[in-house]
C-alpha atoms as a PDB file:
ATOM      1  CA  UNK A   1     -72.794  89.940 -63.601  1.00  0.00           C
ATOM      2  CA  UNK A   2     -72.528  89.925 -67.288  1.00  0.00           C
ATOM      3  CA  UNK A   3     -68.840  89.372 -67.756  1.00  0.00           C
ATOM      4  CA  UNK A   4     -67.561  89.496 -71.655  1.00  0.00           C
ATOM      5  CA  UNK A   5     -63.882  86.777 -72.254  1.00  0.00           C
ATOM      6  CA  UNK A   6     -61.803  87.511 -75.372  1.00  0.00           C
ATOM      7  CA  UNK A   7     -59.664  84.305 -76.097  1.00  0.00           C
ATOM      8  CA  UNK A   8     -63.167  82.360 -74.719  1.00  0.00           C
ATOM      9  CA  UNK A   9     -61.459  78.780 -75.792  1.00  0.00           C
ATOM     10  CA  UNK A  10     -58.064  79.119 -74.136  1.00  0.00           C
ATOM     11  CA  UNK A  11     -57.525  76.879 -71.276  1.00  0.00           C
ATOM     12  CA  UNK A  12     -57.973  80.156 -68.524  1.00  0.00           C
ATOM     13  CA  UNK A  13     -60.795  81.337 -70.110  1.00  0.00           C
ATOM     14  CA  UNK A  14     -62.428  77.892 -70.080  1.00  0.00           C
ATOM     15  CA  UNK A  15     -61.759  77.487 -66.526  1.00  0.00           C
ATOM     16  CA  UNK A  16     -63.002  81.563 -65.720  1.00  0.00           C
ATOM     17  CA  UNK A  17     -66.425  80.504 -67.499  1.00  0.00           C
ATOM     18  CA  UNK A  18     -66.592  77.297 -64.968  1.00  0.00           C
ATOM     19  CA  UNK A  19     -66.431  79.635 -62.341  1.00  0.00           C
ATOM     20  CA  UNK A  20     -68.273  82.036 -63.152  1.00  0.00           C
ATOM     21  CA  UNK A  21     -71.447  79.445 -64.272  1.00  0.00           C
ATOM     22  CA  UNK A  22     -71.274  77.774 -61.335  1.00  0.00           C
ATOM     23  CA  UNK A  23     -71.957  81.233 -59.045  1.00  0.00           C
ATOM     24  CA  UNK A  24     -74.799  82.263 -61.389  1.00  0.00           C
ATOM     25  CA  UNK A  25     -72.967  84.811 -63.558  1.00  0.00           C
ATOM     26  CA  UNK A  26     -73.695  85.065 -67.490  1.00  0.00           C
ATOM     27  CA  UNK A  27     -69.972  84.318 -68.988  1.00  0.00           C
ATOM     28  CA  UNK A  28     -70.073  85.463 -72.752  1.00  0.00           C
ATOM     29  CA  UNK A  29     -66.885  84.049 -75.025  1.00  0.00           C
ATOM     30  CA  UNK A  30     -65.178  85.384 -77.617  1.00  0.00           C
ATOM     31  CA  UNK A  31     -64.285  82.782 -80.489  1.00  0.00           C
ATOM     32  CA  UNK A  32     -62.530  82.662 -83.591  1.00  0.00           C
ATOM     33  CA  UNK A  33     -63.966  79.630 -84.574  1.00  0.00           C
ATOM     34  CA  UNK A  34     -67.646  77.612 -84.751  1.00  0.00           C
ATOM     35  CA  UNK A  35     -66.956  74.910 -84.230  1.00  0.00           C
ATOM     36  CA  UNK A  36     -65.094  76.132 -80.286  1.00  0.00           C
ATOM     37  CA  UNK A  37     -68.381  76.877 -79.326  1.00  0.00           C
ATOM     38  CA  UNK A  38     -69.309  73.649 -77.790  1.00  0.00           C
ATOM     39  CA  UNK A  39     -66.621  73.617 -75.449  1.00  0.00           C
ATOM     40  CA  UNK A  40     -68.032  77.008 -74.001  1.00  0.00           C
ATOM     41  CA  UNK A  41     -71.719  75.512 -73.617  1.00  0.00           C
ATOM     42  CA  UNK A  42     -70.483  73.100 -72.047  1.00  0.00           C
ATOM     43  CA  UNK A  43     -68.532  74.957 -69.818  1.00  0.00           C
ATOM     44  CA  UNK A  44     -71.651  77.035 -69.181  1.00  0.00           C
ATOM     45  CA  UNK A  45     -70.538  80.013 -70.861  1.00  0.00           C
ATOM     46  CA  UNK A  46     -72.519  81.184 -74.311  1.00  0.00           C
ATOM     47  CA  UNK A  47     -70.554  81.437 -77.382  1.00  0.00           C
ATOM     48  CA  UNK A  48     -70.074  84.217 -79.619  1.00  0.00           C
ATOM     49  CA  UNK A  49     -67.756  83.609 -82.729  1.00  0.00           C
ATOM     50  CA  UNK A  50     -65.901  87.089 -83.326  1.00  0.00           C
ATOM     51  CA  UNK A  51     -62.266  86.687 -84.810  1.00  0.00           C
ATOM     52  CA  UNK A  52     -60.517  89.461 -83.168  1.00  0.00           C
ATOM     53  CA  UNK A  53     -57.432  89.787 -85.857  1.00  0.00           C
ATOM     54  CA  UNK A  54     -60.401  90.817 -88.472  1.00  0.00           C
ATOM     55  CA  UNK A  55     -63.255  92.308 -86.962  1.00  0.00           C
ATOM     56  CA  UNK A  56     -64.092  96.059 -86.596  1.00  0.00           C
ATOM     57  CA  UNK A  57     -63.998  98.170 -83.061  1.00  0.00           C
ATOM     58  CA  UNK A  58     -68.131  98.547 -83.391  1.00  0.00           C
ATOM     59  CA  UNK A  59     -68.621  94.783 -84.116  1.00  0.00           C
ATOM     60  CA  UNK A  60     -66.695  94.078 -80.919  1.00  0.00           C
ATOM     61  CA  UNK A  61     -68.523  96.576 -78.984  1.00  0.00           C
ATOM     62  CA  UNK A  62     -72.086  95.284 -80.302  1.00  0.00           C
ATOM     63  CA  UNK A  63     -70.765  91.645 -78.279  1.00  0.00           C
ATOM     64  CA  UNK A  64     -69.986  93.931 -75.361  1.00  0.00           C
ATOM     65  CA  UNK A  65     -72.870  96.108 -75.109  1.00  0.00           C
ATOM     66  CA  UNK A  66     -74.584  95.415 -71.339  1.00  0.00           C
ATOM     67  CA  UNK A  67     -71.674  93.378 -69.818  1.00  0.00           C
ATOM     68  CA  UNK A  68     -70.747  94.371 -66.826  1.00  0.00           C
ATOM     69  CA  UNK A  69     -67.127  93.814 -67.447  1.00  0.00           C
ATOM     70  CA  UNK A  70     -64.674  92.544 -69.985  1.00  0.00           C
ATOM     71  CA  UNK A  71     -61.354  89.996 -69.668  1.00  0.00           C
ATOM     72  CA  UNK A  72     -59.085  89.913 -72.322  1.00  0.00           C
ATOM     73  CA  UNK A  73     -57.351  86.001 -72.153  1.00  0.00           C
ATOM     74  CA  UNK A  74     -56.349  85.906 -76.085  1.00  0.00           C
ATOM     75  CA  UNK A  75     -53.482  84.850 -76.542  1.00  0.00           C
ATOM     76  CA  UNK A  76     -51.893  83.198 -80.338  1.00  0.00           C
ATOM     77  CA  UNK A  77     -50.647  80.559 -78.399  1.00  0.00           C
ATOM     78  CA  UNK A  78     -47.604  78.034 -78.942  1.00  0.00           C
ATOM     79  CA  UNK A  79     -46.475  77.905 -82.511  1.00  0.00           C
ATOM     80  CA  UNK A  80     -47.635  81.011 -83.796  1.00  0.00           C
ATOM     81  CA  UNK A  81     -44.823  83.353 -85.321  1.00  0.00           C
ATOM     82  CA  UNK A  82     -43.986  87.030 -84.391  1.00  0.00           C
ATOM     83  CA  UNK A  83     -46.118  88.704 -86.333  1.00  0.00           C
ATOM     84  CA  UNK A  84     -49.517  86.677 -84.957  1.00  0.00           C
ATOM     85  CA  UNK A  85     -47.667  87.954 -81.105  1.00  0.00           C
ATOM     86  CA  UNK A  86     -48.117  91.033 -82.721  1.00  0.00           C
ATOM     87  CA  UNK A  87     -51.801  90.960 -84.022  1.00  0.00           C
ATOM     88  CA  UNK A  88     -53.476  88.849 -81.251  1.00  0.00           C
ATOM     89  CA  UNK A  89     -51.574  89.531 -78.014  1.00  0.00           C
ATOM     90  CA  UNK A  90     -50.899  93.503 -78.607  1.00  0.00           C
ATOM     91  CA  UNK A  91     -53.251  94.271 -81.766  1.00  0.00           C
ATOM     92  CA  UNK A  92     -56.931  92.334 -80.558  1.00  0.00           C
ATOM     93  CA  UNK A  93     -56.019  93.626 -76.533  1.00  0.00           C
ATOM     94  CA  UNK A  94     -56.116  97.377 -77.998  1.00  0.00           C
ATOM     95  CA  UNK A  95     -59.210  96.912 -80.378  1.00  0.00           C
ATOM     96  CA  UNK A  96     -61.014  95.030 -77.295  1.00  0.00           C
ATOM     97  CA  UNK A  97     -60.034  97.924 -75.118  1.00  0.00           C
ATOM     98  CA  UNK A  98     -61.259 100.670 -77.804  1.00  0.00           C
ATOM     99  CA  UNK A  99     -64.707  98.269 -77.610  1.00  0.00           C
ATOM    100  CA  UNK A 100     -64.785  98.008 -74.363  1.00  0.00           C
ATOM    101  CA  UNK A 101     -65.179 101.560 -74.094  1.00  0.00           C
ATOM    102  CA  UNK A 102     -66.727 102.622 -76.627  1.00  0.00           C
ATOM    103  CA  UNK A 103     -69.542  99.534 -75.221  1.00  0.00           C
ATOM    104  CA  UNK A 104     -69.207 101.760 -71.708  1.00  0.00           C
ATOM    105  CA  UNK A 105     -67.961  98.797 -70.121  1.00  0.00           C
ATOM    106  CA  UNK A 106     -65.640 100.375 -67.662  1.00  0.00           C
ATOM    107  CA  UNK A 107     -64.408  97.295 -65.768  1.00  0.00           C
ATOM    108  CA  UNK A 108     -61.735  95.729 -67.763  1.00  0.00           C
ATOM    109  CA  UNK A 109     -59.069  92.740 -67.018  1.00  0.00           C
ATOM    110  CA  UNK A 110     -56.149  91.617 -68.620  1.00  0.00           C
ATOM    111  CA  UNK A 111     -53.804  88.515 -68.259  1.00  0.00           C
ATOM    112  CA  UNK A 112     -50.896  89.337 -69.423  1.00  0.00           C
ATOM    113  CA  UNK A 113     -47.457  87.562 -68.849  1.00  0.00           C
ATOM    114  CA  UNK A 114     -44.568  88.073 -66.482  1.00  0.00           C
ATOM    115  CA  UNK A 115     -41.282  89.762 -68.017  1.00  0.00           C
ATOM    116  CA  UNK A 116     -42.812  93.155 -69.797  1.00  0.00           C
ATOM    117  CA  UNK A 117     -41.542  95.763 -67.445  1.00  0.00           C
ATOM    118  CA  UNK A 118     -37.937  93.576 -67.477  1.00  0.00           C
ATOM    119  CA  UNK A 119     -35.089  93.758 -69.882  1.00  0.00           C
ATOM    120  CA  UNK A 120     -34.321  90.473 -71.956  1.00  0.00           C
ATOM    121  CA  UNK A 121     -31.300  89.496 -72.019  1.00  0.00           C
ATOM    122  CA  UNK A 122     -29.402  88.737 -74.996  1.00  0.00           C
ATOM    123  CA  UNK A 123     -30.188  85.781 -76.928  1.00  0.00           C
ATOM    124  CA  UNK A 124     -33.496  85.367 -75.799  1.00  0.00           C
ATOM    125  CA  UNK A 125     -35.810  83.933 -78.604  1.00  0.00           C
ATOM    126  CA  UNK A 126     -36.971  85.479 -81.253  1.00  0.00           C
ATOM    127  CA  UNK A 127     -40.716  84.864 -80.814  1.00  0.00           C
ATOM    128  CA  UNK A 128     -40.821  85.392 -77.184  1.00  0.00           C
ATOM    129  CA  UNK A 129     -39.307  88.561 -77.315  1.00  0.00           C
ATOM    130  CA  UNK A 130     -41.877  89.641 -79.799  1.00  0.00           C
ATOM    131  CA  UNK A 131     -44.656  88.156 -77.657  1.00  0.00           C
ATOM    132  CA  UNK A 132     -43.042  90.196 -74.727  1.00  0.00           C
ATOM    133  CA  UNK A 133     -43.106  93.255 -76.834  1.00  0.00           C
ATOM    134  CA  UNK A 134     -46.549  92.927 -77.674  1.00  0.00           C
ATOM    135  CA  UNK A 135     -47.767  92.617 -73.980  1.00  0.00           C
ATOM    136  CA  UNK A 136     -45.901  95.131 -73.699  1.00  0.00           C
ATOM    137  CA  UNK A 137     -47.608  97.534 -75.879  1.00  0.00           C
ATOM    138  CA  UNK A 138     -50.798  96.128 -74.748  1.00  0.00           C
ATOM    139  CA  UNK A 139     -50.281  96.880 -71.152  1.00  0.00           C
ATOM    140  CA  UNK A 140     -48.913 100.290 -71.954  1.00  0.00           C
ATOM    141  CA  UNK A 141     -52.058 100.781 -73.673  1.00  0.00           C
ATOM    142  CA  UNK A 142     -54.680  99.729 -71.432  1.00  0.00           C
ATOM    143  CA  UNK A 143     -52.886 102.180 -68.661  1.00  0.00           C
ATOM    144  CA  UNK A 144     -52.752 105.086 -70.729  1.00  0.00           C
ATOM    145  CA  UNK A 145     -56.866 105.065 -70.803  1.00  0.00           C
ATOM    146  CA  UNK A 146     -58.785 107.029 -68.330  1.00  0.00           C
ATOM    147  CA  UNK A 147     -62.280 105.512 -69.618  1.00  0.00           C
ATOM    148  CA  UNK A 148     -61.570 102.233 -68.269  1.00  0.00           C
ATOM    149  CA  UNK A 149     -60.626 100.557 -64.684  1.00  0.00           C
ATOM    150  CA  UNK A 150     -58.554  98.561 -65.628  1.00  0.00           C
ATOM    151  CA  UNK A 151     -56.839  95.999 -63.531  1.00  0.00           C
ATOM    152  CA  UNK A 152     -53.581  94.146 -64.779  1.00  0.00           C
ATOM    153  CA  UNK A 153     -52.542  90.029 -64.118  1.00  0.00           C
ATOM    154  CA  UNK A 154     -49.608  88.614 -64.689  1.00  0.00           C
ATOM    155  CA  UNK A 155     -49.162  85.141 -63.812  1.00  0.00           C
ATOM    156  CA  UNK A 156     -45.536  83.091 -63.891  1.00  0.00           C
ATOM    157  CA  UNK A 157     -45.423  79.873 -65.549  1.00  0.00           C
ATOM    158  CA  UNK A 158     -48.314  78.169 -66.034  1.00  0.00           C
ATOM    159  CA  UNK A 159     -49.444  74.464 -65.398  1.00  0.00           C
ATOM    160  CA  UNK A 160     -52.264  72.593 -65.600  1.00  0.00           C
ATOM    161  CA  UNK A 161     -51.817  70.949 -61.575  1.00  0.00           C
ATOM    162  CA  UNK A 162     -54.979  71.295 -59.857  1.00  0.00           C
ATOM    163  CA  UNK A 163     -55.479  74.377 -58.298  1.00  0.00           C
ATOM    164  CA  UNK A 164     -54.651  74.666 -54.698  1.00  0.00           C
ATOM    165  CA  UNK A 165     -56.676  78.104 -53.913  1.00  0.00           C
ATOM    166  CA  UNK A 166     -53.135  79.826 -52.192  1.00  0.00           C
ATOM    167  CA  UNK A 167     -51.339  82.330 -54.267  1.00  0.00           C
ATOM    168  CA  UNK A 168     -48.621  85.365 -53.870  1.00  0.00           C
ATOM    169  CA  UNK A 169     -50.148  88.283 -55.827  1.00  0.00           C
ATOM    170  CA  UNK A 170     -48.209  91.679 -55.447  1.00  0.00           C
ATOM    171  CA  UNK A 171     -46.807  94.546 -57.493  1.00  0.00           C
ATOM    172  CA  UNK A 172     -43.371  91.885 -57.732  1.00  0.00           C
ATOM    173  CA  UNK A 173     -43.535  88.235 -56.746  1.00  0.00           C
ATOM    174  CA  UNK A 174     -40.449  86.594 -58.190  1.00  0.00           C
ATOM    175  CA  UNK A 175     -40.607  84.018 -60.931  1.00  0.00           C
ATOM    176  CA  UNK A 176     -42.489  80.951 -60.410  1.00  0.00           C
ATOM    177  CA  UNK A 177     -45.234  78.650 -61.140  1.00  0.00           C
ATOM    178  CA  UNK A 178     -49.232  78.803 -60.995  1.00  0.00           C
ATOM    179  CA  UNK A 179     -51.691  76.746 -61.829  1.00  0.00           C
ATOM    180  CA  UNK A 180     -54.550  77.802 -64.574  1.00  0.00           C
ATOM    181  CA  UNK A 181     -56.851  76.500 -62.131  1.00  0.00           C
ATOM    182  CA  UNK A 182     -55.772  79.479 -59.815  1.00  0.00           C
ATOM    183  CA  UNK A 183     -55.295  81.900 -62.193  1.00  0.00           C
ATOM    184  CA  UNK A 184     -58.954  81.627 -62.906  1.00  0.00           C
ATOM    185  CA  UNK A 185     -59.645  82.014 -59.653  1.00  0.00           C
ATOM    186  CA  UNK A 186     -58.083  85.284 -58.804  1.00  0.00           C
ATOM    187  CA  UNK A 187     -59.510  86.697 -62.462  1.00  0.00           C
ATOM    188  CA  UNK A 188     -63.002  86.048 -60.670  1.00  0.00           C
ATOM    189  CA  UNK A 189     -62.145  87.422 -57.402  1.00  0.00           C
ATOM    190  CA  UNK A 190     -60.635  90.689 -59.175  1.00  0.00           C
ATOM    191  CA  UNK A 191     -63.647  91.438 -60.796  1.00  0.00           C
ATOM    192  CA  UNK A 192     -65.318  91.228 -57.576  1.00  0.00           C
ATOM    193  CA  UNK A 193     -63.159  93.830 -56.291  1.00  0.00           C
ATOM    194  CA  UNK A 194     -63.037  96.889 -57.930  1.00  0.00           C
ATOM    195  CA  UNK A 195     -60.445  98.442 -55.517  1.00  0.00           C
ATOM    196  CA  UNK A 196     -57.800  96.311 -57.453  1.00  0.00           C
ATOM    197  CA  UNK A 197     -58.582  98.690 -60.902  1.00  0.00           C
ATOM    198  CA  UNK A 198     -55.278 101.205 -61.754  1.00  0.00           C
ATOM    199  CA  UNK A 199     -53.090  97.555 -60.400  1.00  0.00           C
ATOM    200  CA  UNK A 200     -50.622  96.059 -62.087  1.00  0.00           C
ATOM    201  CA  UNK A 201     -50.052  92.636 -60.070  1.00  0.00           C
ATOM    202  CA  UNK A 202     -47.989  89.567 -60.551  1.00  0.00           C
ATOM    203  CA  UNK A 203     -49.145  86.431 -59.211  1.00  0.00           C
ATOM    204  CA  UNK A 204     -47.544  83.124 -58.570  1.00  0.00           C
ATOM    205  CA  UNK A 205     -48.477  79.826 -56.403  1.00  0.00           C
ATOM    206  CA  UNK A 206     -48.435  81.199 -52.515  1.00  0.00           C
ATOM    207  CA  UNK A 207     -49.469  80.350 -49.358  1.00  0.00           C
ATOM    208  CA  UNK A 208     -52.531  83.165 -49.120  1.00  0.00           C
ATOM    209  CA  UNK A 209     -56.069  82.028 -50.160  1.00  0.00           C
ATOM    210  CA  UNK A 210     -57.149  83.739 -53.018  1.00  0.00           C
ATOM    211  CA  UNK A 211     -59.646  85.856 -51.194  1.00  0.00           C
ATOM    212  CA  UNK A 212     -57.079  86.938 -48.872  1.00  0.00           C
ATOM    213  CA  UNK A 213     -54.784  87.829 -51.359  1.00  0.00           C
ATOM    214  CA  UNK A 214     -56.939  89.871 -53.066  1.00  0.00           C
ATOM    215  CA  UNK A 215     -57.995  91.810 -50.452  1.00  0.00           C
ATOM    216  CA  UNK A 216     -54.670  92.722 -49.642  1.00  0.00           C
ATOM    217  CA  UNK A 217     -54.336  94.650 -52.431  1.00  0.00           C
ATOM    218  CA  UNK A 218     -57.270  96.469 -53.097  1.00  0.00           C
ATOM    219  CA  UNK A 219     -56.098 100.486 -52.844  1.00  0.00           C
END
């Protein structure tokens, strides 16, 4: 498979390309910078520098055009303000889902974040409610299209512990922690399962192996 990563340097995306490599697949990254791009070689991924924030629908397309799916992992990351929540994590998911389609790359997967179907409370930071928001609106998006199969992820709290290869993935887990490690490896076994598409699933650190847990949710 030809499988196309927006947000190719973050630290899930890295670890998707590892997998991917290493099983014979061609991982393609999306970065906004040059001088990422070494990271992805070495991870055995090839690097394409496209800065989602400025580039145009078609341009993004061209860099999908023959994948045989497309993960969205961008993210603007710790320290970034509001309105960056706004233009990477809601504004680049929407233009790589107009791509993605317009490409005819119907096989689409998102990481998104626990929290966007719940009410904050009050008080809750400015920032992270505006990153919530614009998952949010991202989600919502992606759902509303009937020209892709799209397929949902939303992991708890991250760390970077090794992975241990047992998860909880359902409609509703609970809060808690997963590892990046095994994060990665459910985004590879969702794209080998195309039952999954129309799911929205949230996925924490479990006592099913990935596989498994998968497979227990394909429709």
């Amino acid at each position: 498979m030809r499988i196309v990563i927006a947000g190719g340097h973050g630290q899930i995306a890295l670890r998707l390309e590892r997998l991917l490599a290493a099983r014979g697949d061609e991982a393609v990254g999306l970065v906004r910078r040059a001088e990422q791009a070494e990271d992805l070689v070495r991870a055995g991924a090839e690097p394409v520098v496209c800065d989602l924030e400025a580039a145009s629908a078609d341009e993004v397309a061209g860099h999908l055009a023959g994948a045989d799916a497309a993960v969205f992992a961008a993210g603007a990351g710790p320290g970034s303000g509001a309105a960056r929540k706004d233009t990477v994590d809601r504004g680049a998911a929407v233009l790589f889902a107009d791509a993605a389609e317009a490409a005819g790359v119907r096989r689409f997967v998102v990481v998104s974040a626990m929290g966007t179907d719940r009410e904050l409370p009050a008080g809750t930071d400015e920032v992270f409610s505006a990153y919530l928001r614009a998952k949010t609106a991202a989600d919502d998006d992606v759902r509303a299209r009937t020209g892709l199969d799209w397929t949902i992820l939303r992991p708890g709290r991250l760390t970077d512990e090794p992975g241990t290869g047992l998860v909880e993935l359902a409609d509703r887990t609970g809060r808690a922690e997963v590892s990046r490690d095994d994060v990665a490896a459910v985004l590879v076994a969702l794209l080998d399962a195309p039952g999954t598409a129309g799911r929205t699933l949230d996925l924490i650190g479990g006592s099913v192996p990935v596989v498994d847990a998968v497979a227990g949710v394909v429709d």
